[in-house]
Each structure stands twice: as C-alpha cells, then as structure tokens.
N, C-alpha and C. Protein backbone atom coordinates (compact mmCIF):
# COMPACT_ATOMS: atom_id res chain seq x y z
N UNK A 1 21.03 -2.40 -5.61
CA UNK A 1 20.05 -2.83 -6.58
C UNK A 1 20.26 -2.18 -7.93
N UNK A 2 21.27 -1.92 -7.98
CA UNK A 2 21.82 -0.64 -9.15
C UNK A 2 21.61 -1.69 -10.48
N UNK A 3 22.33 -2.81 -10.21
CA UNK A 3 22.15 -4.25 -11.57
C UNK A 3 20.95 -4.45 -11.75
N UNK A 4 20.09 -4.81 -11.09
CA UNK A 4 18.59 -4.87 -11.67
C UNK A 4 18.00 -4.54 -12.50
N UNK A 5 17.61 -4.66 -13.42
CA UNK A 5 16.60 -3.85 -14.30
C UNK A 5 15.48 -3.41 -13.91
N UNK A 6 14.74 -2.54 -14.78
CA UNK A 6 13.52 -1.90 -14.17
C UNK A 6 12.88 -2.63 -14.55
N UNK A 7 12.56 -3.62 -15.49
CA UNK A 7 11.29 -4.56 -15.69
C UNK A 7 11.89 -5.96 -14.21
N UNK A 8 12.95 -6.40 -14.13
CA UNK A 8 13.45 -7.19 -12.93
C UNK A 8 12.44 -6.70 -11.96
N UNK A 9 12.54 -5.56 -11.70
CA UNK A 9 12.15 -5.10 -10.34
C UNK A 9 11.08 -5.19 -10.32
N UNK A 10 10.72 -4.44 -10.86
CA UNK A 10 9.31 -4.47 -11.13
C UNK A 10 8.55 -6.11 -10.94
N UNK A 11 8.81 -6.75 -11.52
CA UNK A 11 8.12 -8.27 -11.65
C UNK A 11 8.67 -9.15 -10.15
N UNK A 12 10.29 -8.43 -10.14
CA UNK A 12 10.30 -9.04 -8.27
C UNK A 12 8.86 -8.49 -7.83
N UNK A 13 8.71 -7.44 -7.33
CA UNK A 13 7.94 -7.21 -6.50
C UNK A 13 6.21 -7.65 -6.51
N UNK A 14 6.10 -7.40 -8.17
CA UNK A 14 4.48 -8.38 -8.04
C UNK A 14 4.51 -9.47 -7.74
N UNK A 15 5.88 -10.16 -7.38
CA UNK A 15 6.03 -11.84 -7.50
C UNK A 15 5.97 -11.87 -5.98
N UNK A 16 6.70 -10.91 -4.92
CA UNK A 16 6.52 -11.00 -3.52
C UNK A 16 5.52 -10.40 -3.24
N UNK A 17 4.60 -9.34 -3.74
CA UNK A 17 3.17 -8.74 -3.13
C UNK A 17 2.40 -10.06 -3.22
N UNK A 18 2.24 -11.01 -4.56
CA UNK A 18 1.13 -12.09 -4.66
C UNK A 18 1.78 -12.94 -3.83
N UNK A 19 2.76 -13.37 -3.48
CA UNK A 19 2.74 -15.05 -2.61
C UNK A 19 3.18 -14.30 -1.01
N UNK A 20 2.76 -12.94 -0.62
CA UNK A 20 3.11 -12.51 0.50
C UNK A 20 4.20 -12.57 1.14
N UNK A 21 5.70 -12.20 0.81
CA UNK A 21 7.08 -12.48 0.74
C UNK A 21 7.29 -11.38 2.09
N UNK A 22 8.06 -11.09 2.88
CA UNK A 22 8.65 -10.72 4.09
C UNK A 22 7.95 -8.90 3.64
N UNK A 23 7.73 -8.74 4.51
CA UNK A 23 7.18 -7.22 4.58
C UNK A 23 8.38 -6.03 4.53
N UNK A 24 9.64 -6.62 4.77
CA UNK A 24 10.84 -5.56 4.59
C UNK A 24 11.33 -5.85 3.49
N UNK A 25 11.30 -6.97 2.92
CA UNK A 25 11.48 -6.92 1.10
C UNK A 25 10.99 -6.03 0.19
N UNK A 26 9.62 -6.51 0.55
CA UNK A 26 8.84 -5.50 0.19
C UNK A 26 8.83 -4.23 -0.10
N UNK A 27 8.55 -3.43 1.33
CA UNK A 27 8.95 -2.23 1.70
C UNK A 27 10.78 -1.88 0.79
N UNK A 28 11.44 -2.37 1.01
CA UNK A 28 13.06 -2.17 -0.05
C UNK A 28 12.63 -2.55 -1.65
N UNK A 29 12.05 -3.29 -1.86
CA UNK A 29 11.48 -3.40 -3.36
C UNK A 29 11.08 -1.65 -3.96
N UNK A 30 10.15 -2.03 -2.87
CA UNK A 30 8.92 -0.45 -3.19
C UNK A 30 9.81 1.01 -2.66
N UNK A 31 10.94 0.81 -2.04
CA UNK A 31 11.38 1.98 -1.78
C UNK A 31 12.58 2.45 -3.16
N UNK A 32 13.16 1.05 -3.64
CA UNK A 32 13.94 1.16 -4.83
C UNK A 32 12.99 1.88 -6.31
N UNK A 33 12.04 1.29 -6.18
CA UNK A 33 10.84 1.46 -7.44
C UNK A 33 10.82 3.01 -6.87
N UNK A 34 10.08 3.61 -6.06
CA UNK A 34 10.17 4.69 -5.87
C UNK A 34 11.60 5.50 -6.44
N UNK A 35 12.62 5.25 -5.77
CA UNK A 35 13.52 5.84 -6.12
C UNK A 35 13.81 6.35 -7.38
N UNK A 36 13.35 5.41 -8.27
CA UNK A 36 13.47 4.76 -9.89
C UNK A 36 12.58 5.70 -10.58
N UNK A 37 11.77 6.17 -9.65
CA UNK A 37 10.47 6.78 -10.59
C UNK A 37 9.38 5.94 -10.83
N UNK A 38 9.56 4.57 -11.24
CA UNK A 38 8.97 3.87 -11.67
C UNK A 38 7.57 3.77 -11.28
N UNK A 39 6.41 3.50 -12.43
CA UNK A 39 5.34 3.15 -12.07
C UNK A 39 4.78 1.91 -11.85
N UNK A 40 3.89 2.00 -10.44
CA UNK A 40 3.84 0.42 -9.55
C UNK A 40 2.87 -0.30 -10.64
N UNK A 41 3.58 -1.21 -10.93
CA UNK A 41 2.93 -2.05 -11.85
C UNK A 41 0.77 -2.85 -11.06
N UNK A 42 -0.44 -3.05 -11.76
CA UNK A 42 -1.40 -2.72 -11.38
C UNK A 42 -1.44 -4.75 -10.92
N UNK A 43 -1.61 -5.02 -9.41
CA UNK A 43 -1.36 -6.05 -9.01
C UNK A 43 -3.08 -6.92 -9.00
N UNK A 44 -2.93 -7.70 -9.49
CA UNK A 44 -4.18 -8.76 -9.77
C UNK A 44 -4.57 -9.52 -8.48
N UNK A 45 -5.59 -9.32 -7.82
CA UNK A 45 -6.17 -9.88 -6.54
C UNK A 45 -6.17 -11.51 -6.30
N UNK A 46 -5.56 -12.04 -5.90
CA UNK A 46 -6.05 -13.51 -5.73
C UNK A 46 -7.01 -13.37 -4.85
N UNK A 47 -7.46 -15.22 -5.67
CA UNK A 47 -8.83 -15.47 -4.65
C UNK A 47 -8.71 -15.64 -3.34
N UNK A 48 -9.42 -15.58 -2.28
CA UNK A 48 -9.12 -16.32 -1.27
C UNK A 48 -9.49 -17.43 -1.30
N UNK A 49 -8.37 -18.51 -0.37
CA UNK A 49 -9.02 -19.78 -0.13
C UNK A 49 -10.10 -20.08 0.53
N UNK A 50 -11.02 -20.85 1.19
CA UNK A 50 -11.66 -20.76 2.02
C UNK A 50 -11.54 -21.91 2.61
C-alpha cells in the first residue's frame, strides 16, 4: 500500500466503513492508517432503512 496516498486511504476506507465493504479490508485499511500515523477521518452515520 506504499503507492497510495494518505488522502487515497483515507477516503478508501470511509468509502468501505459507509457501504459496509468486507471486514478484512477494513481491518488492512485501518491497520495501514495506523501504521501511517494517520488520523481516522470522523465517519458520518447513515440513516437506517426501515
């Protein structure tokens, strides 16, 4: 993930936290961001459907 940018990453991962994308993406998203230092960008709640 070395090519990525830190804004890339960053916006991957709010893009797989909101449409609920594979939980080990995830988890490797958030373990790269960690790595990075980076701060977890502040994720906006969707509604639920009902």
């Amino acid at each position: 993930m070395h090519r990525l940018s830190d804004q890339a990453l960053l916006s991957c991962y709010s893009v797989a936290v909101r449409t609920g994308a594979d939980r080990d993406f995830i988890r490797m998203l958030l373990e790269e961001i960690k790595r990075r230092e980076l701060e977890l960008p502040k994720l906006d709640k969707q509604p639920e459907s009902s």
